[in-house]
Protein backbone atom coordinates (compact mmCIF):
# COMPACT_ATOMS: atom_id res chain seq x y z
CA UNK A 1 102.51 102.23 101.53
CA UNK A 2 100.30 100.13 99.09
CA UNK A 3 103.37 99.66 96.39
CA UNK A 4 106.01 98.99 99.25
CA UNK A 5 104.02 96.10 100.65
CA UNK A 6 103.68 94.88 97.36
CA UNK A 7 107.32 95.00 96.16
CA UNK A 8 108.53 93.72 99.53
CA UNK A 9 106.10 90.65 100.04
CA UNK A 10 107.23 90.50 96.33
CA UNK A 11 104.23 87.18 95.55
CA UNK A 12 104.37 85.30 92.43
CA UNK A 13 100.74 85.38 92.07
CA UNK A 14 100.23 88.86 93.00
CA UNK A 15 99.92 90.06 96.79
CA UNK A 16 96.18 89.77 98.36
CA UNK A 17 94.36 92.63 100.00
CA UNK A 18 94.77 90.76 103.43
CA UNK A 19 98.83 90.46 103.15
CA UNK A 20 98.93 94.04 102.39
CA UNK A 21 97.03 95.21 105.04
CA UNK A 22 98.69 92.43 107.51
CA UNK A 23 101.94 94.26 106.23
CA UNK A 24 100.98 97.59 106.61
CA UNK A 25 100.08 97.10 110.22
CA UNK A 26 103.12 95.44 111.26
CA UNK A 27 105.51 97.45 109.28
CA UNK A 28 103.92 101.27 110.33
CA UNK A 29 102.29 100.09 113.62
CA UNK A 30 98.86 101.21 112.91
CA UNK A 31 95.21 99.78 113.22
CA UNK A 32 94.79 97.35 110.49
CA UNK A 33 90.08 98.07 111.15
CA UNK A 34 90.83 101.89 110.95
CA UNK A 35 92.93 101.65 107.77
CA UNK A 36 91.39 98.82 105.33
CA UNK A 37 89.16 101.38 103.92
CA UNK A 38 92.08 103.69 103.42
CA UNK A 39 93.88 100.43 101.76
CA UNK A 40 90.88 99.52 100.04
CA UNK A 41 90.67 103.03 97.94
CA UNK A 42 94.49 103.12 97.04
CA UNK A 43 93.94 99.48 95.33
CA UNK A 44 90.82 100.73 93.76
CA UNK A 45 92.72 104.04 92.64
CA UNK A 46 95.96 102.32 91.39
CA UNK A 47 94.26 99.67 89.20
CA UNK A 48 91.72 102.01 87.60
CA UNK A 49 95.30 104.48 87.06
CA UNK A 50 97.12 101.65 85.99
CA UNK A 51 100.02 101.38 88.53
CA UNK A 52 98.93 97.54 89.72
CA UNK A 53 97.10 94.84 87.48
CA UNK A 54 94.75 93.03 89.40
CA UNK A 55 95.45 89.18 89.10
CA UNK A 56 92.76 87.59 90.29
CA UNK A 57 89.47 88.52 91.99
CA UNK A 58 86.89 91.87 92.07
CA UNK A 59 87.32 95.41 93.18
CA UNK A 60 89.75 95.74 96.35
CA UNK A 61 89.61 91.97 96.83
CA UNK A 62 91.77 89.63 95.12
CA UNK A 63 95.59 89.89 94.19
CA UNK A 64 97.59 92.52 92.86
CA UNK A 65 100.62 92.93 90.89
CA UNK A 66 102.44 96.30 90.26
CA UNK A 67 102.06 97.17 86.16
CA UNK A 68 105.65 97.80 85.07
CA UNK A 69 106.44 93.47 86.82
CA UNK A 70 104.16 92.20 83.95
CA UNK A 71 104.56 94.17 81.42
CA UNK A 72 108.51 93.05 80.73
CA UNK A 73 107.11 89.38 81.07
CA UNK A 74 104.50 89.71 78.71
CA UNK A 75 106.90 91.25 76.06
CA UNK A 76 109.08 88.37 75.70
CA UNK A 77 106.37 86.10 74.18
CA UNK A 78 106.07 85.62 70.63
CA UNK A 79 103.19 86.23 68.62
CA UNK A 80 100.74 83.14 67.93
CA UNK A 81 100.80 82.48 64.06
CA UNK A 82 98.14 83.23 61.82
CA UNK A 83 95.42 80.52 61.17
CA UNK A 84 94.31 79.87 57.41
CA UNK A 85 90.48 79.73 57.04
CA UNK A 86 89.68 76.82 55.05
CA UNK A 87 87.50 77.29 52.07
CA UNK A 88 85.58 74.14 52.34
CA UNK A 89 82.06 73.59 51.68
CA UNK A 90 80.13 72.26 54.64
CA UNK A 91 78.76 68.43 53.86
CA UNK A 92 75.66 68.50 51.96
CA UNK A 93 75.36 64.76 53.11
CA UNK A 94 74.85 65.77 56.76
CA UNK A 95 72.35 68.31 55.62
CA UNK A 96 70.27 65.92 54.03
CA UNK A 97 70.31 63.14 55.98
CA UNK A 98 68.96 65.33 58.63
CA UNK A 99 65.95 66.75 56.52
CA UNK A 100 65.40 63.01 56.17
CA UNK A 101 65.06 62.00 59.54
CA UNK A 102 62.76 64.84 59.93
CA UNK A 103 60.79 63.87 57.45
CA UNK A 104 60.45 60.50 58.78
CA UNK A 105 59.15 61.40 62.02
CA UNK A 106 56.37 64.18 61.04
């Protein structure tokens, strides 16, 4: 019932507990206070299986995304290229004008 809603409110950002459950009681005709708990565990269940990603937010709350959607999307990028690490020396002036000032004040 859980994927279903999620495919058919089909949510750019990811579908949020209280459109599935708003879904789930229109679309079955049952009592949205006697099944949010029931709800509540699937989401819990499916993201710690892996079947949805959860897009924003903690535990049953927040958005979620079924796992095979954002996969394909996050295939397509390319890798970020590698950065050099520069072998310079930090400045010796900065490290001595600071002892200075030091100095100055003690």
């Amino acid at each position: 019932m859980v994927d279903a809603a999620i495919k058919n409110l089909n949510e750019r950002g990811g579908s949020s507990f209280l459109a599935i459950k708003k879904y789930i009681t229109a679309e079955y005709k049952c009592d949205a206070q006697k099944r949010a708990p029931f709800i509540k565990k699937n989401l819990k269940a499916a993201v710690a299986n892996g079947k949805l990603i959860q897009t924003t937010g903690t535990g049953a709350i927040g958005s979620f995304k079924i796992a095979g959607s954002v996969e394909k999307k996050e295939k397509g990028k390319k890798p970020a290229a590698a950065v050099k690490a520069s072998d310079k020396k930090p400045n010796a002036k900065k490290i001595s004008d600071a002892a200075k000032n030091t100095a100055r004040r003690g």
